[in-house]
Protein backbone atom coordinates (compact mmCIF):
# COMPACT_ATOMS: atom_id res chain seq x y z
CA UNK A 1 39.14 184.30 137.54
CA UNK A 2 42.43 186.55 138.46
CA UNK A 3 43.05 184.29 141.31
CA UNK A 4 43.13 180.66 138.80
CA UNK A 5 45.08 182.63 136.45
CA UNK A 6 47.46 182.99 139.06
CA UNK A 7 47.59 179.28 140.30
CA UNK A 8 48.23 178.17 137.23
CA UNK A 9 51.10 180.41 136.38
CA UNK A 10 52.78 179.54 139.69
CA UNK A 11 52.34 175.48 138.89
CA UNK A 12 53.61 176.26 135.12
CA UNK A 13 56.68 178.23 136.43
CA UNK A 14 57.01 175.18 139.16
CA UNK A 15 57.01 172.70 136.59
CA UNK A 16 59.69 174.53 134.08
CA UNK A 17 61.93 175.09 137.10
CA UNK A 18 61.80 171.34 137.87
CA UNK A 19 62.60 170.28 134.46
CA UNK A 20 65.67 171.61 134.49
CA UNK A 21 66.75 169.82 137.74
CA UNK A 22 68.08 165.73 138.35
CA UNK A 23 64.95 165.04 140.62
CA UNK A 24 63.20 163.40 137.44
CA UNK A 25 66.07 161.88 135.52
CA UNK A 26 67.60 158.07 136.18
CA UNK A 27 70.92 157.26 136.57
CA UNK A 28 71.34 156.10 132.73
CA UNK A 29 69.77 159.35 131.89
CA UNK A 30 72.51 161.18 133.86
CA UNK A 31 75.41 159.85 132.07
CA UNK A 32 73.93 160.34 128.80
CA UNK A 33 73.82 164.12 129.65
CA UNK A 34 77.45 163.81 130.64
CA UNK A 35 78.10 162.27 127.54
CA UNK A 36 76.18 164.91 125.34
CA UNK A 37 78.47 167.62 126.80
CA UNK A 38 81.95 165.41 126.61
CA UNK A 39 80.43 164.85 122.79
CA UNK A 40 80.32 169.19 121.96
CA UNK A 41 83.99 169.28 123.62
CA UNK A 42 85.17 166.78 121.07
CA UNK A 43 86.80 168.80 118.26
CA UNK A 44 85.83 168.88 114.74
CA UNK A 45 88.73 167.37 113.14
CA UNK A 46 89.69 163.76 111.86
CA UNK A 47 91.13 162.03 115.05
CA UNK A 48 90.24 164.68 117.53
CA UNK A 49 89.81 162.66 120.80
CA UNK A 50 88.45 163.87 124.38
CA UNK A 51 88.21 162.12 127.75
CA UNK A 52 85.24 162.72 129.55
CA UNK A 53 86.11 162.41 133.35
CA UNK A 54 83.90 162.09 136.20
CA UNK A 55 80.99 161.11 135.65
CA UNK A 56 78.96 159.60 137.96
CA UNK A 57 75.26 158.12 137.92
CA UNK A 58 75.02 159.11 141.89
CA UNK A 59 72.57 162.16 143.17
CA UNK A 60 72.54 163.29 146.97
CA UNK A 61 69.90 160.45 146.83
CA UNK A 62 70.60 158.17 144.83
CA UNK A 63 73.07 155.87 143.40
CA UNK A 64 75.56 156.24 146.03
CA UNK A 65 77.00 152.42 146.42
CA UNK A 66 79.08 150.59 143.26
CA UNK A 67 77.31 150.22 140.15
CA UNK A 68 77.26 148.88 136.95
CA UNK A 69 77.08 150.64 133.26
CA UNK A 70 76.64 149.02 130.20
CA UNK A 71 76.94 150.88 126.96
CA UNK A 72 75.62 148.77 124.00
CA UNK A 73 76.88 148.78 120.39
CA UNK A 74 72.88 148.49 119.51
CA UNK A 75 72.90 151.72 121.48
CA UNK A 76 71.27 151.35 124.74
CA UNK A 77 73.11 152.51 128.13
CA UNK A 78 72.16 150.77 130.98
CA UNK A 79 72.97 151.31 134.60
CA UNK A 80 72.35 149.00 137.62
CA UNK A 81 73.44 151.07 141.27
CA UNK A 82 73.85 148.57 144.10
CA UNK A 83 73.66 148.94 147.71
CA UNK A 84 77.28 147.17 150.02
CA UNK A 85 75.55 144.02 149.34
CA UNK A 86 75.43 143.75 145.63
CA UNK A 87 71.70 143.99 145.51
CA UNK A 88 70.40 146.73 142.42
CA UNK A 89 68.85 149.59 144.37
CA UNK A 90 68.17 151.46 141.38
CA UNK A 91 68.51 151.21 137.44
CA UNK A 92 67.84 153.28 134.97
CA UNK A 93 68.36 152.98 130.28
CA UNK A 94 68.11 155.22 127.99
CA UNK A 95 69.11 156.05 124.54
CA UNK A 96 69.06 159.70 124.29
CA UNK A 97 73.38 159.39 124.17
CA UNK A 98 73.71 158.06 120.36
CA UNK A 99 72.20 161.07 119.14
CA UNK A 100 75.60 162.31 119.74
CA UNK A 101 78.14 159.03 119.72
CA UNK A 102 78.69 155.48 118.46
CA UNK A 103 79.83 152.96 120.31
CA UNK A 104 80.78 150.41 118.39
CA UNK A 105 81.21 147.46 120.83
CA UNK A 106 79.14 146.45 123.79
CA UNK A 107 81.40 147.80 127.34
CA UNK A 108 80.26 146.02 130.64
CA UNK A 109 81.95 148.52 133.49
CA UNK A 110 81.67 147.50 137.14
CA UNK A 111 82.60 151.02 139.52
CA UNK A 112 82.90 150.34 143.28
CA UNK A 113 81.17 153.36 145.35
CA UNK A 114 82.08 156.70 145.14
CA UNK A 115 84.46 156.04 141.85
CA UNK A 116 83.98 157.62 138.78
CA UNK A 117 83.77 156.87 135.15
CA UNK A 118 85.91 157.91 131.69
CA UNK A 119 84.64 157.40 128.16
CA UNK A 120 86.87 158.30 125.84
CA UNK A 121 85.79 159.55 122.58
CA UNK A 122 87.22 160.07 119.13
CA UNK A 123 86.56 161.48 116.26
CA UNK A 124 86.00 158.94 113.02
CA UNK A 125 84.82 159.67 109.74
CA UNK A 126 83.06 162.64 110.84
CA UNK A 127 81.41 160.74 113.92
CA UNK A 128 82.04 160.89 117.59
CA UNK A 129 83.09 157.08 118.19
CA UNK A 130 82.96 156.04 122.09
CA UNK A 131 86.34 154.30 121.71
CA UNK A 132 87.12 152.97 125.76
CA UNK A 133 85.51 153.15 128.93
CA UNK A 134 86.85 152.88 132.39
């Protein structure tokens, strides 16, 4: 019985170790992190703005090549990653961002490989408002 116990405390630990890691998250998923954090830097006050720089979709493994991201005014951020000959290699959406931002127009953002992207944000009636991406 000691010996099960045992297993399954390993696999548990295991599994709460690899949570906290990128090997299970998409590329959309990524950014949305990225934006969560530029979202807490954003001060409190009525046209506070903050420029979240660098962000990138890419792992060690994944995502390396240009890509596409669209963020959606209905909310949805979408990213396409593309190998040298424009063909989508990997994608990934989520919607886990506007828990933390608006955006209140659709942006369609092609990045050639290795480049990064900005999202600015500002601060509008009490709201962090995605107001230009690059």
């Amino acid at each position: 019985m000691k010996k099960c116990t045992s297993r399954w405390l390993l696999l548990l630990a295991c599994l709460i170790i690899a949570a906290g890691c990128d090997a299970f998250t998409d590329p959309a998923t990524r950014l949305a992190y990225g934006i969560e954090a530029g979202a807490n830097h954003l001060g409190s006050a009525e046209g506070s703005t903050y420029s979240i720089q660098d962000l990138t979709p890419a792992t060690s493994s994944e995502c390396n090549g240009p890509y596409t991201v669209q963020l959606d005014k209905v909310g949805a951020l979408i990213v396409w990653c593309r190998d040298a000959a424009g063909h989508t290699t990997a994608s990934g959406s989520t919607s886990y961002h506007a828990r933390f931002v608006y955006t209140p127009k659709t942006y369609i953002v092609n990045k050639p490989a290795g480049s990064t992207l900005t999202i600015d944000l500002e601060r509008h009636d009490g709201h962090a408002v995605i107001v230009n991406v690059q």
